[in-house]
N, C-alpha and C. Protein backbone atom coordinates (compact mmCIF):
# COMPACT_ATOMS: atom_id res chain seq x y z
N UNK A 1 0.82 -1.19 0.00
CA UNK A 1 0.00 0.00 0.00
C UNK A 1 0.87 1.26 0.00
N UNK A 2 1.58 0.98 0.30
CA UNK A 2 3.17 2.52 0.57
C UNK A 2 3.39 2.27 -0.87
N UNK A 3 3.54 1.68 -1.75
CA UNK A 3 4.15 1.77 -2.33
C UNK A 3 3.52 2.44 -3.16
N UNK A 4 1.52 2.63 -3.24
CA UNK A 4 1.04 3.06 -4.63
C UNK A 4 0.80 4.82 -4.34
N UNK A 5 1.33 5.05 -2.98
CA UNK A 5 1.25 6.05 -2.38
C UNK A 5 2.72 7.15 -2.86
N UNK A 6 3.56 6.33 -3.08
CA UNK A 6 4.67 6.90 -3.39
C UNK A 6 4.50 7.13 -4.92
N UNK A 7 4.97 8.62 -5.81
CA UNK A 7 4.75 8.69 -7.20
C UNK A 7 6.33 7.98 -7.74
N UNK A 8 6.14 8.11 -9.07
CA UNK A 8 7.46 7.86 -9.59
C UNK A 8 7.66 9.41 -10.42
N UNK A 9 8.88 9.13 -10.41
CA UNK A 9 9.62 10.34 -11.04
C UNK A 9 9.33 10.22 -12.22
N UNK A 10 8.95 9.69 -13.14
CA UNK A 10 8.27 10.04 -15.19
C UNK A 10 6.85 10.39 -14.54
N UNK A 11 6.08 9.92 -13.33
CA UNK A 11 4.74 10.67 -13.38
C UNK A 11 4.89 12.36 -13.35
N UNK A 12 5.97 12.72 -12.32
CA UNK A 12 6.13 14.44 -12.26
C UNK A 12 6.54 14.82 -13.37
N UNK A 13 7.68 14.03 -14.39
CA UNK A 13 7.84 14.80 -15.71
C UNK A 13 6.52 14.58 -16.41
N UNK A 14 5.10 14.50 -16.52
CA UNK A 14 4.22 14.14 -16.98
C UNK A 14 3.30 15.55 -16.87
N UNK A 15 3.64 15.93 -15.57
CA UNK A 15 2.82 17.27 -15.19
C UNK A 15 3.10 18.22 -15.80
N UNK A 16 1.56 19.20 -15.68
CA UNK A 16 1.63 20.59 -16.70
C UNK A 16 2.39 21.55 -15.48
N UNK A 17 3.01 22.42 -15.27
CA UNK A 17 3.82 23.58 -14.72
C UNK A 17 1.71 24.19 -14.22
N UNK A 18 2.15 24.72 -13.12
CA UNK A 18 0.89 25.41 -12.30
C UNK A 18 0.35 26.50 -13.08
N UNK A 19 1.61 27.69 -13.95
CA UNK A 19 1.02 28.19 -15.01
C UNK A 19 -0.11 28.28 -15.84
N UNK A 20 0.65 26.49 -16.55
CA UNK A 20 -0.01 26.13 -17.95
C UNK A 20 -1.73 25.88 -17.04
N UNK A 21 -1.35 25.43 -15.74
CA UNK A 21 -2.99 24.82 -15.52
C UNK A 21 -3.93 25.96 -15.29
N UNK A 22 -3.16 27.35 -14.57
CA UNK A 22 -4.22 28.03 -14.76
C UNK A 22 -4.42 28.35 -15.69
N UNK A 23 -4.15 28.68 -17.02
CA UNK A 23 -4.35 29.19 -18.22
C UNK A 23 -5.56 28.46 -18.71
N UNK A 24 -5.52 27.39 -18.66
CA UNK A 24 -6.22 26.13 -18.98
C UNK A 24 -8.01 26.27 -18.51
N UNK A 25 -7.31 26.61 -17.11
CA UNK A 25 -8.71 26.68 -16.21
C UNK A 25 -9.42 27.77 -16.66
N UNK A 26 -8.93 29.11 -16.67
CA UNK A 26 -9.09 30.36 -17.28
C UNK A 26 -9.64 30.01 -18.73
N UNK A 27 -9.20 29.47 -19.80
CA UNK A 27 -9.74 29.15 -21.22
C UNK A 27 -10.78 28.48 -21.20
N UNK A 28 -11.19 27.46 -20.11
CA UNK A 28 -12.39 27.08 -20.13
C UNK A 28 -13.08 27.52 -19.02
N UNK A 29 -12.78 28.35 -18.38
CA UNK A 29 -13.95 29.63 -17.64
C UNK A 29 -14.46 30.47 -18.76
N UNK A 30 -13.45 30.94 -19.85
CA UNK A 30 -14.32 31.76 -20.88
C UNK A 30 -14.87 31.06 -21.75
N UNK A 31 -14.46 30.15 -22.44
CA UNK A 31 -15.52 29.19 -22.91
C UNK A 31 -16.85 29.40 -22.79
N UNK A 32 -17.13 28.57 -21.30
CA UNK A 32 -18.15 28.33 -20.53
C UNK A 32 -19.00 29.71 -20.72
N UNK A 33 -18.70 30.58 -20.71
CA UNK A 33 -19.25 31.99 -20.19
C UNK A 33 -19.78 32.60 -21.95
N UNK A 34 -18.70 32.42 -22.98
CA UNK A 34 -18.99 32.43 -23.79
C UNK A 34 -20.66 31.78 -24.46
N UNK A 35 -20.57 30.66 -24.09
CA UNK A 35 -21.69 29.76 -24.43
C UNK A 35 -22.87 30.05 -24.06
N UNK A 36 -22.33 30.88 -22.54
CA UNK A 36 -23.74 31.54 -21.88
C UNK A 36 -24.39 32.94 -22.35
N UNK A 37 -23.35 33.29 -22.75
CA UNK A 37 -23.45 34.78 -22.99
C UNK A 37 -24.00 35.48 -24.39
N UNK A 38 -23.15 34.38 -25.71
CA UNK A 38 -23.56 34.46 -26.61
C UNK A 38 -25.21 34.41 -27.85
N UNK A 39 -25.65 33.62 -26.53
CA UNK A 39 -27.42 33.17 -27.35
C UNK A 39 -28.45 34.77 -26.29
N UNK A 40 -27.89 35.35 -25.20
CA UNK A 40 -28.67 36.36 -24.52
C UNK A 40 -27.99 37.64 -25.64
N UNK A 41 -27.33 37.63 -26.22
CA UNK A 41 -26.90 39.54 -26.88
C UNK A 41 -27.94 38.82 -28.73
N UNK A 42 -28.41 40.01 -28.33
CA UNK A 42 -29.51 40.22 -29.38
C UNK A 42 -29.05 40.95 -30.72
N UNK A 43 -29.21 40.50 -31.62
CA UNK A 43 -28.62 41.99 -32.55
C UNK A 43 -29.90 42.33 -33.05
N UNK A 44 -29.78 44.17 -33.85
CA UNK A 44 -30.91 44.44 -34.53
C UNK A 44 -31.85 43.74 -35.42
N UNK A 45 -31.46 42.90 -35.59
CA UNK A 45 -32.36 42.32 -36.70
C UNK A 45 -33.19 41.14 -36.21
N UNK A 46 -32.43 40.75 -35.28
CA UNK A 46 -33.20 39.69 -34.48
C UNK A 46 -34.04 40.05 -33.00
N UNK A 47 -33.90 41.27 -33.02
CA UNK A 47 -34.88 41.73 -31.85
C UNK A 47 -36.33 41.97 -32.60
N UNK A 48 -36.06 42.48 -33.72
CA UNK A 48 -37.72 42.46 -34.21
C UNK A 48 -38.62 41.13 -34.98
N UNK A 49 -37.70 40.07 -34.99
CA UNK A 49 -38.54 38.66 -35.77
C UNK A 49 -38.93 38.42 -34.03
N UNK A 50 -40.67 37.88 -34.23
CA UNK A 50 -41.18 37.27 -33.53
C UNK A 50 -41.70 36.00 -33.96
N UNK A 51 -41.83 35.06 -33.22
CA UNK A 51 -42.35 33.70 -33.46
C UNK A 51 -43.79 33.72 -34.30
N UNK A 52 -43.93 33.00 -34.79
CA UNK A 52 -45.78 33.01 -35.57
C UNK A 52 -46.61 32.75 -34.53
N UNK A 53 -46.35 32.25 -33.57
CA UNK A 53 -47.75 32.20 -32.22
C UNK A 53 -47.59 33.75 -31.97
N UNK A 54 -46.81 34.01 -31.46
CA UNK A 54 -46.96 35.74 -30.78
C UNK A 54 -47.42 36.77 -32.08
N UNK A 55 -47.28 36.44 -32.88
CA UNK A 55 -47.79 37.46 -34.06
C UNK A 55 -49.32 37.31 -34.71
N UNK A 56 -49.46 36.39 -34.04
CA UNK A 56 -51.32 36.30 -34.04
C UNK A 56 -52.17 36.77 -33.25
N UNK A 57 -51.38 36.96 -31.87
CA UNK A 57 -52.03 37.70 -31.39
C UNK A 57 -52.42 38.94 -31.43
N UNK A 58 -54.01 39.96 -30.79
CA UNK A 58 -54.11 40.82 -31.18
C UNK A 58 -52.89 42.04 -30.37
N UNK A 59 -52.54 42.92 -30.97
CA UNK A 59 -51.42 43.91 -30.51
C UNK A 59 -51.99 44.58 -28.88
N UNK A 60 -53.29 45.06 -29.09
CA UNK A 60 -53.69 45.69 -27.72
C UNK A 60 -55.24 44.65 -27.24
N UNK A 61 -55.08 43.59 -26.71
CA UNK A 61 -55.67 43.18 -26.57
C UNK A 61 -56.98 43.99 -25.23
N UNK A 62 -56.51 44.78 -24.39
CA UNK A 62 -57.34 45.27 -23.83
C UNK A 62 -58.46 46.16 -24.37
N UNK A 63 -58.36 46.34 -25.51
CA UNK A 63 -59.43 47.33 -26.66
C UNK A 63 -60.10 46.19 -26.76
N UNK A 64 -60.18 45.19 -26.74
CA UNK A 64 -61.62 44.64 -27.07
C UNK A 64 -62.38 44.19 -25.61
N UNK A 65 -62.29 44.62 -25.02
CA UNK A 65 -62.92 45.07 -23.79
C UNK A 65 -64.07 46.25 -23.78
N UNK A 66 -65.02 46.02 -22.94
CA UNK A 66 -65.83 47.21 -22.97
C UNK A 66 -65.45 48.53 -22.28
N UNK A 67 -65.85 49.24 -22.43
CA UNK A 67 -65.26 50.50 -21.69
C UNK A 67 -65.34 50.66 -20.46
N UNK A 68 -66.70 49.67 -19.86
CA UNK A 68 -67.23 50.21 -18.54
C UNK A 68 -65.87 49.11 -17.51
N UNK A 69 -65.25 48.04 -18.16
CA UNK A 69 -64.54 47.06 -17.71
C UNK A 69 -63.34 47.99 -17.32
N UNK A 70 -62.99 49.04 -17.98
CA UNK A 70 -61.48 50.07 -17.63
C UNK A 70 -62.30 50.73 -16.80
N UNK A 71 -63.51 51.42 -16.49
CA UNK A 71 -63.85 51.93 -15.85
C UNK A 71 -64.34 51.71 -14.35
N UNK A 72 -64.63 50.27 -14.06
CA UNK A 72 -64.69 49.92 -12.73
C UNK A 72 -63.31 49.60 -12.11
N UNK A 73 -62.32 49.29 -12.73
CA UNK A 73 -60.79 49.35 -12.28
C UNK A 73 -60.09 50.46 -11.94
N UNK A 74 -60.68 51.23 -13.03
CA UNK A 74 -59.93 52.82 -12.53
C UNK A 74 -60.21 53.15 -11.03
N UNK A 75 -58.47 54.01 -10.79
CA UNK A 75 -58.26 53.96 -9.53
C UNK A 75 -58.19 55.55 -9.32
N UNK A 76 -58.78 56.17 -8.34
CA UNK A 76 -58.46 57.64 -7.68
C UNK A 76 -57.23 57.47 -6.98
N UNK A 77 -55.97 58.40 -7.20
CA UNK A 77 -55.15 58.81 -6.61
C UNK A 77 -55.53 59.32 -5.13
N UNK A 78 -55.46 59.46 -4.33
CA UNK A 78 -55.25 60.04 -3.02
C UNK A 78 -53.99 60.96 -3.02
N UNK A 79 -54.43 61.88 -2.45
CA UNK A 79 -53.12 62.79 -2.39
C UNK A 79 -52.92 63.14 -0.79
N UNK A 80 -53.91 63.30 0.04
CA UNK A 80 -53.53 63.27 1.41
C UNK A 80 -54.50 61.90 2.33
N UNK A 81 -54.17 62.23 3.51
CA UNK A 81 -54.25 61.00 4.13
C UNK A 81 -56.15 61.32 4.25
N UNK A 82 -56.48 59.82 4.18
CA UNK A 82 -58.04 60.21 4.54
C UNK A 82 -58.36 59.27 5.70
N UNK A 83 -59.54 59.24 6.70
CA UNK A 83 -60.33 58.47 7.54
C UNK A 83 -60.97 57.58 7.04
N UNK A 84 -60.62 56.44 7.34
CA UNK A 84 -61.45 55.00 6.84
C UNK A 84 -62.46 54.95 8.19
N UNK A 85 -64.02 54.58 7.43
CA UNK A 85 -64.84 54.63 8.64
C UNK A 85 -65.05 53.53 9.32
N UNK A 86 -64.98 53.72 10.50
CA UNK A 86 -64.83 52.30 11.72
C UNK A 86 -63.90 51.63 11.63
N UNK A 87 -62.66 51.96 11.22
CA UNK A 87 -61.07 51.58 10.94
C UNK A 87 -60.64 52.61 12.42
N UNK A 88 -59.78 51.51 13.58
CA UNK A 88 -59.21 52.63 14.31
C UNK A 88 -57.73 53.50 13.19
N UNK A 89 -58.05 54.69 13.81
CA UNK A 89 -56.57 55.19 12.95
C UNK A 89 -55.52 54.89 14.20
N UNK A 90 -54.47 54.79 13.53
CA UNK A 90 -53.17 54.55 14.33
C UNK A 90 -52.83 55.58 15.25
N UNK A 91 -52.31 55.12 16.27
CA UNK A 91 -52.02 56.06 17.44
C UNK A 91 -50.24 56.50 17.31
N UNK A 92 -49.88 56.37 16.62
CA UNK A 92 -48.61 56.48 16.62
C UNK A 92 -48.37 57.15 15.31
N UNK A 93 -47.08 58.03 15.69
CA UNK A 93 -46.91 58.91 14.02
C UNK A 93 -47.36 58.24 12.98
N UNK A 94 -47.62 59.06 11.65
CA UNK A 94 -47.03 58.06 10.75
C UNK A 94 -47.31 59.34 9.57
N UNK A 95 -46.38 58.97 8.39
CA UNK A 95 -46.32 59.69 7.42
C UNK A 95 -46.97 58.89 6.28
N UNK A 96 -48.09 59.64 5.48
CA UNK A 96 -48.56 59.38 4.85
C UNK A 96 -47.85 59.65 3.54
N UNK A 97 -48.04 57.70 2.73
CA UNK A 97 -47.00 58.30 1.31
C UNK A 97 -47.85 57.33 -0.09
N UNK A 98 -48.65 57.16 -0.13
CA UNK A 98 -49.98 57.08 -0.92
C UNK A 98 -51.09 56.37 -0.93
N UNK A 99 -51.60 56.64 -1.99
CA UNK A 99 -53.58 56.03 -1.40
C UNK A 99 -54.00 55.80 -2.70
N UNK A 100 -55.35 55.00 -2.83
CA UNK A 100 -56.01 54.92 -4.65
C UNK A 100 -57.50 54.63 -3.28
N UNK A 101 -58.31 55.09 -4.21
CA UNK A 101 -59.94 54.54 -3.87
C UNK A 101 -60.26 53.95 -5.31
N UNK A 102 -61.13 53.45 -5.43
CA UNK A 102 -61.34 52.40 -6.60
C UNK A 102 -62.92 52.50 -6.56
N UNK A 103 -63.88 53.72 -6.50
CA UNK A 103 -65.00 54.11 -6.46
C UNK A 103 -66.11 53.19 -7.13
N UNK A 104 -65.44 52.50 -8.42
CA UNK A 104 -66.54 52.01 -9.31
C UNK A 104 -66.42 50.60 -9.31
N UNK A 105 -65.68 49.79 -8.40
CA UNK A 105 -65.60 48.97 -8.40
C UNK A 105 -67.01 48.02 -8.34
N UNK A 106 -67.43 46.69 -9.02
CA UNK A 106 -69.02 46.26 -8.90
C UNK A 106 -69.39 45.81 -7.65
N UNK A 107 -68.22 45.45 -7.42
CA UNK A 107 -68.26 44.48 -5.41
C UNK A 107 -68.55 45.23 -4.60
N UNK A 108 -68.07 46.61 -5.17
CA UNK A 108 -68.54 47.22 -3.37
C UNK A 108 -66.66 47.99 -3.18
N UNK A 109 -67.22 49.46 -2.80
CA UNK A 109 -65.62 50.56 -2.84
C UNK A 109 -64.57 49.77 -2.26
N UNK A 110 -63.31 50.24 -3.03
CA UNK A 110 -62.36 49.69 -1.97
C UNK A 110 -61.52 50.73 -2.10
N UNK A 111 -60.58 50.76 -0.95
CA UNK A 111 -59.59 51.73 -0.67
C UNK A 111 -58.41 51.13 -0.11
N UNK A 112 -56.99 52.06 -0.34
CA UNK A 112 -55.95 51.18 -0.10
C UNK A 112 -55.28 52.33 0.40
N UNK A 113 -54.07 52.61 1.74
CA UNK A 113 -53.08 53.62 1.70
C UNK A 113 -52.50 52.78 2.57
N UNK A 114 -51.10 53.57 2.26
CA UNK A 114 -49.80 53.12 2.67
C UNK A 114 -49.38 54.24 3.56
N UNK A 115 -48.79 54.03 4.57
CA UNK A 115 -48.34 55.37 5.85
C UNK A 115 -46.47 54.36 6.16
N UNK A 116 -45.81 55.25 6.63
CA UNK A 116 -44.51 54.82 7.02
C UNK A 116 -44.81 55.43 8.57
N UNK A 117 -44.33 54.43 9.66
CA UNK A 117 -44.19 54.48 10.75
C UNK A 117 -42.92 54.14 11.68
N UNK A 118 -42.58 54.86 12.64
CA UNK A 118 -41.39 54.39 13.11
C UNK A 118 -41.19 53.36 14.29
N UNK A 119 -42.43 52.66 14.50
CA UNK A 119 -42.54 51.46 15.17
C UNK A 119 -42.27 50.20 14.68
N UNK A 120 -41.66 49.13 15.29
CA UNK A 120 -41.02 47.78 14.40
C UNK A 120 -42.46 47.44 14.08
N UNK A 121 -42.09 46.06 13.11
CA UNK A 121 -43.52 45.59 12.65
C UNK A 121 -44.52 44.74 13.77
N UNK A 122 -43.60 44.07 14.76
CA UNK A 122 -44.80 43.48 15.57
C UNK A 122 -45.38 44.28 16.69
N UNK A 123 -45.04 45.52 16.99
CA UNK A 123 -45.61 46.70 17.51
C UNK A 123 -46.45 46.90 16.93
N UNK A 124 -46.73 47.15 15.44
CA UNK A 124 -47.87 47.39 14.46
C UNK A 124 -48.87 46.32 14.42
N UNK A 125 -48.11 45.29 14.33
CA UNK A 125 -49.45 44.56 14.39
C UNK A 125 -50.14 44.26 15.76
N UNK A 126 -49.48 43.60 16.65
CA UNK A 126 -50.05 43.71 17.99
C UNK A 126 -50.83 44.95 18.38
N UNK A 127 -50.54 46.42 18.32
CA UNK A 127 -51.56 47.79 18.39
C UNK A 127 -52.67 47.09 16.93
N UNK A 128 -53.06 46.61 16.06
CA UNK A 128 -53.80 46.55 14.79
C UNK A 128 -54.73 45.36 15.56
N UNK A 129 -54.02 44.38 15.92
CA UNK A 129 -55.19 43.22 16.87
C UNK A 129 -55.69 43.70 17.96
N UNK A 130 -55.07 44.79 18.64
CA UNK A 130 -55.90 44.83 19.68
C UNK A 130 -57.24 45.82 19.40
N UNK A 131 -56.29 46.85 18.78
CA UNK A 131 -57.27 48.26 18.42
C UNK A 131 -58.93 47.67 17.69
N UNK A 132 -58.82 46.71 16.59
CA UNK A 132 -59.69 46.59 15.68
C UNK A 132 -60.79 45.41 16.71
N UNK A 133 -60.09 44.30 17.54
CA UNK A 133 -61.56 43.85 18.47
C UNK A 133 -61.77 44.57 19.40
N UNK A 134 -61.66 45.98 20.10
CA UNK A 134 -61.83 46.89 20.00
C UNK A 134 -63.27 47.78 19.50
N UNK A 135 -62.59 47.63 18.09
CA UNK A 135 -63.92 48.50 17.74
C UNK A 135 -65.04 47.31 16.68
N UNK A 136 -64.79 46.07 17.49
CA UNK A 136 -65.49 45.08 17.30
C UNK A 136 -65.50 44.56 15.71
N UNK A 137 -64.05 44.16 15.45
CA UNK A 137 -63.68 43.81 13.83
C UNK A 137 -63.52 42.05 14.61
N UNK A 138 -63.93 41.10 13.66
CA UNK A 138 -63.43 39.76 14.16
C UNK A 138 -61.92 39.84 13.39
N UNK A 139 -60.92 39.47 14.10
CA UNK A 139 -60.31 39.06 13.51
C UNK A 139 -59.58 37.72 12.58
N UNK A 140 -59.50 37.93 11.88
CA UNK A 140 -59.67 36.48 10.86
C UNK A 140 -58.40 35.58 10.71
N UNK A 141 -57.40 36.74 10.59
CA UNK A 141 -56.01 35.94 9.97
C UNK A 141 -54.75 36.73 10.96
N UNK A 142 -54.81 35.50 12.10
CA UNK A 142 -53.61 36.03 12.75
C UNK A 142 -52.42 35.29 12.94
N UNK A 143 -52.29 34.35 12.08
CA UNK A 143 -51.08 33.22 11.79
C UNK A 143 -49.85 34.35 10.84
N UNK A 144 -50.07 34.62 10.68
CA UNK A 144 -48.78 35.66 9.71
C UNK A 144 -48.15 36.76 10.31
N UNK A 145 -47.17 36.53 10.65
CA UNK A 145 -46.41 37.73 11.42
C UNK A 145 -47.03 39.14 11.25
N UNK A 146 -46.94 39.45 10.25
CA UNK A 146 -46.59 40.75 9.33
C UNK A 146 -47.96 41.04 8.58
N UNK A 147 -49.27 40.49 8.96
CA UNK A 147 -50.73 40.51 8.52
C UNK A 147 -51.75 40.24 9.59
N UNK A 148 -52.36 41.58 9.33
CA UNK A 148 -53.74 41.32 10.27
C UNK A 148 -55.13 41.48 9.19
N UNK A 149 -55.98 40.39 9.16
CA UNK A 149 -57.22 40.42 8.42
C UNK A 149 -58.23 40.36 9.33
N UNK A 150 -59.09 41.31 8.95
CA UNK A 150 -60.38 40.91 9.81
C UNK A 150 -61.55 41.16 8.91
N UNK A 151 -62.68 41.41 9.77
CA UNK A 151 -63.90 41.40 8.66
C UNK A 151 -65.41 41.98 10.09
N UNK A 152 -66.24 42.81 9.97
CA UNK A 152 -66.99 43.38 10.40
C UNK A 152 -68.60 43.83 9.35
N UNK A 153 -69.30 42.70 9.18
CA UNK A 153 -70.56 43.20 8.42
C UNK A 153 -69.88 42.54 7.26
N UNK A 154 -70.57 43.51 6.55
CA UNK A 154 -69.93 43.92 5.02
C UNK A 154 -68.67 44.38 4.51
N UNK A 155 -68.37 44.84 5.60
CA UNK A 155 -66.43 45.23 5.62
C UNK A 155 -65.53 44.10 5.47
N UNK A 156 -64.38 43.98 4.82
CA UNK A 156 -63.26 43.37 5.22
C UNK A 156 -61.99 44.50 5.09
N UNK A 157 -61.07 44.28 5.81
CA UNK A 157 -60.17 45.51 6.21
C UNK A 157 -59.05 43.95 6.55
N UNK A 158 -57.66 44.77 6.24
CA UNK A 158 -56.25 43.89 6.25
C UNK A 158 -55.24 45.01 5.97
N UNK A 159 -54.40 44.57 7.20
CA UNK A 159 -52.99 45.31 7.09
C UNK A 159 -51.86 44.96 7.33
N UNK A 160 -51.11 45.14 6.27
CA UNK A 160 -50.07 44.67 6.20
C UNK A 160 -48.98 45.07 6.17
N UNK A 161 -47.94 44.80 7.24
CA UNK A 161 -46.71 45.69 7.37
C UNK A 161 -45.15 45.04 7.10
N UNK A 162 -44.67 45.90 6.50
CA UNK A 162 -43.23 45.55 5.96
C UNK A 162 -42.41 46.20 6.45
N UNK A 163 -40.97 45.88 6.58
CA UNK A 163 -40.33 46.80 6.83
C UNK A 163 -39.68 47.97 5.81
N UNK A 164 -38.94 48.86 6.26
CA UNK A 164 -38.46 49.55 5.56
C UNK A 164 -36.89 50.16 5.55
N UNK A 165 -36.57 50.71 4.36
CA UNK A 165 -35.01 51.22 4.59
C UNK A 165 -35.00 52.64 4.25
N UNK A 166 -36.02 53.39 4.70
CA UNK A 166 -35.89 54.71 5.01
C UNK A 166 -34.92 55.46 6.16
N UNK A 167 -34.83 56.39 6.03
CA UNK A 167 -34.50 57.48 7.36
C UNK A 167 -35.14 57.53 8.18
N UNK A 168 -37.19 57.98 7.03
CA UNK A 168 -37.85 58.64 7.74
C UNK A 168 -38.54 57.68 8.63
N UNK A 169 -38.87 56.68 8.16
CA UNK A 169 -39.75 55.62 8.95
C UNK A 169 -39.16 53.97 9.11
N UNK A 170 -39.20 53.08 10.00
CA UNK A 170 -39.19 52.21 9.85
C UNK A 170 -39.59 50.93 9.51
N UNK A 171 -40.98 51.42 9.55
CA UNK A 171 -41.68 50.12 8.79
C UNK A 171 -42.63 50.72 8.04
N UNK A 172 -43.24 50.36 6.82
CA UNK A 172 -44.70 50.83 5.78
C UNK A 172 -45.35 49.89 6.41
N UNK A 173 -46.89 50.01 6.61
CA UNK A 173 -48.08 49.44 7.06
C UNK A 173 -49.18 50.29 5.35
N UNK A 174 -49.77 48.76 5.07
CA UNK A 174 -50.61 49.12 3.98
C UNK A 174 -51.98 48.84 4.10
N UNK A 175 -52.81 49.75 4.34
CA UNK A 175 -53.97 49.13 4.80
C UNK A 175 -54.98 49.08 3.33
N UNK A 176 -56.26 48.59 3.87
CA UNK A 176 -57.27 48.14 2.84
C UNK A 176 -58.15 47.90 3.75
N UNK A 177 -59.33 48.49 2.75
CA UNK A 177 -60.48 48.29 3.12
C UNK A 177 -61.57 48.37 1.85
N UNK A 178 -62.48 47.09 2.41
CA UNK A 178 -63.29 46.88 0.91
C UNK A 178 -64.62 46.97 1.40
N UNK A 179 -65.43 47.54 1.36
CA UNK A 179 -67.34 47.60 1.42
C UNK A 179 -67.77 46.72 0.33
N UNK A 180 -68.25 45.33 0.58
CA UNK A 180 -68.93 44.70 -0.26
C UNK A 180 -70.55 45.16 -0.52
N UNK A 181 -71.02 44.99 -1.48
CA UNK A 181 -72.27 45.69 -1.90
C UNK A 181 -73.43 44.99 -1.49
C-alpha cells in the first residue's frame, strides 16, 4: 500500500507547470461563459422577428374590452391621508405616502393607503389586533407575522406591514379596506 502512495519520477515529468494549468482553467472559464453569454446579446435584426404564435395575437388586446370594464378598475389617486370609517386610525406617528380609492368597483368601494411608521412591525401589528376587536372587527387571519385580516358586516379591512429602509420611517403598514355591496 506505501508503495502506490509513493509517485514515480516520469509521473512528475508528466505534469503541466501550475502556469499552464491556470491558463487552462481560465480558457475554459471563458468558454463556458462564452456559451452563456452568446445566445442572450440580441442583434438588430433579431430583436424584431417574432415567433408566428406571438404574431397572431391581437397587438392591444385590452381594446376589445368594454369600456365600462377600464372603468370599474380605474383607480383615484389620493393625495392626502383620509379616515377610513370604523377603521381605528393609528395612534402612533405616521407619514402618509400614498392612497387609490377604486369608487366604481361592482363588489362594493375599496380603498388602499400606505403610511410609514417608526414602530417595528410586531408593535404594528399587535396595536392593529388589539385596536380593531376593540372597535369590534373579528379578527380572521392572525397566523402571519406581518398581517392582520379581519372582517366586520360587510367590511373586510387587512394590514399589512413591511419593513423599511428609510431614514424617515421604519416600517410601511398598507392598509385596505373593501365595502362589499
Amino acid at each position: 500500500m506505501a508503495r502506490t502512495m509513493l509517485r514515480k519520477k516520469s509521473d512528475c515529468k508528466n505534469r503541466l507547470p501550475s502556469s499552464m494549468l491556470l491558463l487552462l482553467t481560465m480558457a475554459r472559464i471563458a468558454v463556458a461563459l462564452l456559451v452563456v453569454l452568446i445566445p442572450l446579446t440580441v442583434t438588430p435584426g433579431c430583436a424584431q422577428q417574432q415567433s408566428p404564435a406571438l404574431s397572431r395575437l391581437p397587438k392591444y388586446p385590452h381594446r376589445d374590452r368594454p369600456p365600462a370594464a377600464d372603468s370599474e378598475f380605474k383607480a383615484d389617486r389620493l393625495t392626502q391621508d383620509i379616515d377610513l370609517p370604523s377603521v381605528p386610525p393609528y395612534s402612533g406617528k405616521k407619514i402618509f405616502l400614498s392612497g387609490f380609492r377604486y369608487p366604481n368597483d361592482k363588489t362594493g368601494e375599496r380603498v388602499g393607503i400606505t403610511y410609514g411608521v417608526m414602530e417595528p412591525e410586531s408593535q404594528v401589528v399587535d396595536w392593529y389586533k388589539d385596536a380593531l376587536k376593540k372597535y369590534g372587527w373579528d379578527i380572521r387571519n392572525a397566523s402571519e407575522s406581518n398581517l392582520v385580516a379581519a372582517a366586520k358586516g360587510p367590511k373586510t379591512f387587512s394590514v399589512r406591514i413591511t419593513p423599511s429602509n428609510s431614514r424617515d420611517y421604519r416600517s410601511m403598514i398598507t392598509l385596505s379596506l373593501k365595502e362589499s355591496k
